[in-house]
C-alpha atoms as a PDB file:
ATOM      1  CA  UNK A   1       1.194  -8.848  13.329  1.00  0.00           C
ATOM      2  CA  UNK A   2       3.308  -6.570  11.616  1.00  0.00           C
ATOM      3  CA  UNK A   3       3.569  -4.978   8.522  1.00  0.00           C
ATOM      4  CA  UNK A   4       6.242  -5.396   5.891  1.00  0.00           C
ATOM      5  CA  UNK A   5       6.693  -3.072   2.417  1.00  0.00           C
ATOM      6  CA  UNK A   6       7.902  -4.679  -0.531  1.00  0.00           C
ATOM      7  CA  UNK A   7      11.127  -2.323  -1.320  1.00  0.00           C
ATOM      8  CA  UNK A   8       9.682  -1.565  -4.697  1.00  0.00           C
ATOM      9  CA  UNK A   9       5.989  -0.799  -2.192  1.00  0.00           C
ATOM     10  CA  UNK A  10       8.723   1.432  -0.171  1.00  0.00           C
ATOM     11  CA  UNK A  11       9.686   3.097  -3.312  1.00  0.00           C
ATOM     12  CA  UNK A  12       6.264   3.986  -4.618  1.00  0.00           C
ATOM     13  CA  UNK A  13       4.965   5.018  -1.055  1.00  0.00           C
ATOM     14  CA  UNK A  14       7.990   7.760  -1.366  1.00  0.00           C
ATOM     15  CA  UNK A  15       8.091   8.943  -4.714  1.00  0.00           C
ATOM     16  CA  UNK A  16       4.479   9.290  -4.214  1.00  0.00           C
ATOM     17  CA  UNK A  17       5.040  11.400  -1.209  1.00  0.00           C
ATOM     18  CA  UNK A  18       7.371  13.429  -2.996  1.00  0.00           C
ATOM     19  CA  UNK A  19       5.047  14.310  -6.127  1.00  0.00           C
ATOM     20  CA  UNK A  20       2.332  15.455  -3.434  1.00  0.00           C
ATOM     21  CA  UNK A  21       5.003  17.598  -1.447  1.00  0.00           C
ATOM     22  CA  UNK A  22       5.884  18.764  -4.698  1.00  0.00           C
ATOM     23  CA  UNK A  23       2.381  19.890  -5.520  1.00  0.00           C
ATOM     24  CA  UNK A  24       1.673  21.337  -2.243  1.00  0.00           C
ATOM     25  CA  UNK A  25       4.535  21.388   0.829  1.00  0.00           C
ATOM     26  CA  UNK A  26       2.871  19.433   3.362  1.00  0.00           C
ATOM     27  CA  UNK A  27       0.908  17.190   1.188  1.00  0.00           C
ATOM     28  CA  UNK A  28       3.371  14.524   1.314  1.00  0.00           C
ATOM     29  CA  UNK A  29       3.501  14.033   4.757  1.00  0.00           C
ATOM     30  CA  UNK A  30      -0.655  13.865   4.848  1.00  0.00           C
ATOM     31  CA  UNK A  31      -0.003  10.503   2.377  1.00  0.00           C
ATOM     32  CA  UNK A  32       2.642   9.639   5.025  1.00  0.00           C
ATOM     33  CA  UNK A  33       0.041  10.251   7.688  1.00  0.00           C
ATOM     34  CA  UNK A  34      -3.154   8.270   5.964  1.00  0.00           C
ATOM     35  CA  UNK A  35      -1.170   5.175   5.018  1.00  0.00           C
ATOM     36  CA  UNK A  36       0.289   4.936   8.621  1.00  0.00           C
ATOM     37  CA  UNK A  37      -2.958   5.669   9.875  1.00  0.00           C
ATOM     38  CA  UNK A  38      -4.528   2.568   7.954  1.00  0.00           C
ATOM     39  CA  UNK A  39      -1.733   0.512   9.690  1.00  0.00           C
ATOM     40  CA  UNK A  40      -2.749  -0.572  13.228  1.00  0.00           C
ATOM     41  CA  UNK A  41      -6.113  -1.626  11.496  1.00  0.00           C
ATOM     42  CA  UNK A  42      -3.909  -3.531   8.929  1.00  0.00           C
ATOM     43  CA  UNK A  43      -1.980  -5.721  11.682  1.00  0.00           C
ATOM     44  CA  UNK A  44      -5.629  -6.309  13.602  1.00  0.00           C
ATOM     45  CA  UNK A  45      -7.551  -7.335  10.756  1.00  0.00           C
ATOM     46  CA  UNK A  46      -5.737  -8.012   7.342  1.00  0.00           C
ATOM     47  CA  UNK A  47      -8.757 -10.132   5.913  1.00  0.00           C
ATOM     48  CA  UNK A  48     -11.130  -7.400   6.768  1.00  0.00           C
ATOM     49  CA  UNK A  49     -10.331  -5.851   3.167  1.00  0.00           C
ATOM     50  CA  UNK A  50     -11.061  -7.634  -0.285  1.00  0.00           C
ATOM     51  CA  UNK A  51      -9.413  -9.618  -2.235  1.00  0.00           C
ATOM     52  CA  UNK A  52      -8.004  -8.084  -5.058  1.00  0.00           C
ATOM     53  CA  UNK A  53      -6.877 -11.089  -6.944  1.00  0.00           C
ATOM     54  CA  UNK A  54      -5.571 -14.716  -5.775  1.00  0.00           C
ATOM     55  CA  UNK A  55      -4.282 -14.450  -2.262  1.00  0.00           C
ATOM     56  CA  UNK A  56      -3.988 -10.459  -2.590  1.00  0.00           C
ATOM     57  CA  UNK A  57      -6.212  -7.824  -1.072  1.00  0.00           C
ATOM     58  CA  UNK A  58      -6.507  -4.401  -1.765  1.00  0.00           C
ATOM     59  CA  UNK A  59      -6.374  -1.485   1.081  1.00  0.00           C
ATOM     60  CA  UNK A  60      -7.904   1.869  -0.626  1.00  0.00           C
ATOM     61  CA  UNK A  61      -6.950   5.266   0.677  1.00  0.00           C
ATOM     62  CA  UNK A  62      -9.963   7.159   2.113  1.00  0.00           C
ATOM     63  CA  UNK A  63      -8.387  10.682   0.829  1.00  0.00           C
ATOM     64  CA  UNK A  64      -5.607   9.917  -2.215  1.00  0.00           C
ATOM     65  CA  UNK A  65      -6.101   7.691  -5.200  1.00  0.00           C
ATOM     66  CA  UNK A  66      -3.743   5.119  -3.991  1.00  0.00           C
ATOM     67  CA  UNK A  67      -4.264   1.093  -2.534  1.00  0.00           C
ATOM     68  CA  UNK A  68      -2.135  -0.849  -0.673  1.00  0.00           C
ATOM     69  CA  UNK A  69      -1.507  -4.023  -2.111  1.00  0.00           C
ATOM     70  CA  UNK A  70      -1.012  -7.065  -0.014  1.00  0.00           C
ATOM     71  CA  UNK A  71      -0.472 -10.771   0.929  1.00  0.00           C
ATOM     72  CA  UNK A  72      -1.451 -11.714   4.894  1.00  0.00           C
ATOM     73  CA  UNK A  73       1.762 -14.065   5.452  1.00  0.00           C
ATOM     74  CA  UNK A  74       2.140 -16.361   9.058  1.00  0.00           C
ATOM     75  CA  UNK A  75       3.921 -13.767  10.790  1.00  0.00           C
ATOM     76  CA  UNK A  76       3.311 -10.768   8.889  1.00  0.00           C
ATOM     77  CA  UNK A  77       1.185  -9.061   6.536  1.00  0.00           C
ATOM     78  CA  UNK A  78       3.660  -8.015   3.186  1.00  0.00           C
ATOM     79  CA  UNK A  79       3.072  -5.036   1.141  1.00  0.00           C
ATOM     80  CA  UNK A  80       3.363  -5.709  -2.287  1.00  0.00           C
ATOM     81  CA  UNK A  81       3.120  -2.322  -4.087  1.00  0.00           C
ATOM     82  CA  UNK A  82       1.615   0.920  -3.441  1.00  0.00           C
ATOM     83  CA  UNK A  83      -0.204   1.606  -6.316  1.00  0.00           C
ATOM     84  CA  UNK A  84      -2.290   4.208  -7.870  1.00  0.00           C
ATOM     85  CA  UNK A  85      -5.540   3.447  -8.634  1.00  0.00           C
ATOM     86  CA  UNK A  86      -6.130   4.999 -12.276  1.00  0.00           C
ATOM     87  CA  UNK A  87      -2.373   3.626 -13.644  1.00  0.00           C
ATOM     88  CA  UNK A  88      -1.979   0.449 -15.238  1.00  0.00           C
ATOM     89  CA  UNK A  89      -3.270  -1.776 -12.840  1.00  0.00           C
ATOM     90  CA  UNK A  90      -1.949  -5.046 -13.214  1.00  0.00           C
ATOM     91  CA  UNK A  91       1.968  -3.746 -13.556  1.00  0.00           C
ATOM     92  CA  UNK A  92       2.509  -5.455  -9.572  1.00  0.00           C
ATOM     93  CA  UNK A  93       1.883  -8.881 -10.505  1.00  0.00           C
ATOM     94  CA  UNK A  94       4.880 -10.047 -11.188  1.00  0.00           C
ATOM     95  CA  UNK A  95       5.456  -9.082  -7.844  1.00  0.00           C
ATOM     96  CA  UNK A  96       4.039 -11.883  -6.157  1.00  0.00           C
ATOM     97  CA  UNK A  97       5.169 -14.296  -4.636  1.00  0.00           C
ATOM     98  CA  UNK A  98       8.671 -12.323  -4.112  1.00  0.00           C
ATOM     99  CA  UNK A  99       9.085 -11.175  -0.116  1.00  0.00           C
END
């Protein structure tokens, strides 16, 4: 199954990496690294991970305080928004239903 990002989840999962690399050189590219290493598991398994709310589960990062938001689709599993966990939590919802 493969994995789609939202463009706005594309935009977050960069800017993110950029504040880290900004904070330490390097540290953006370990986000880079723990997000794609979540992946394979993602395509496998999507239900494996809670719901979050309605049809959307939630994919927590082991090391940074971000989760993958997401909707398991047919064909593909679509990433909604990559989102930090401590930030106004409910800002993606408006986001679904929107691939």
């Amino acid at each position: 199954m493969r994995v789609l990002f939202s463009p706005e989840a594309r935009a977050e999962f960069e800017d993110a990496a950029r504040y880290y690399d900004e904070q330490r050189q390097g540290l953006g590219d370990e986000l880079r690294r723990e997000i794609r290493n979540f992946l394979p598991q993602l395509r496998r398994s999507p239900l494996t991970f809670p719901v979050e709310r309605g049809d959307i589960r939630r994919l927590i990062l082991a090391r940074f305080p971000y989760k993958l938001l997401y909707s398991v689709e047919p064909d593909y599993v679509y990433v909604i928004a990559v989102a930090h966990r401590r930030r106004s939590p409910d800002y993606w919802i408006d986001r679904i239903g929107s691939p």
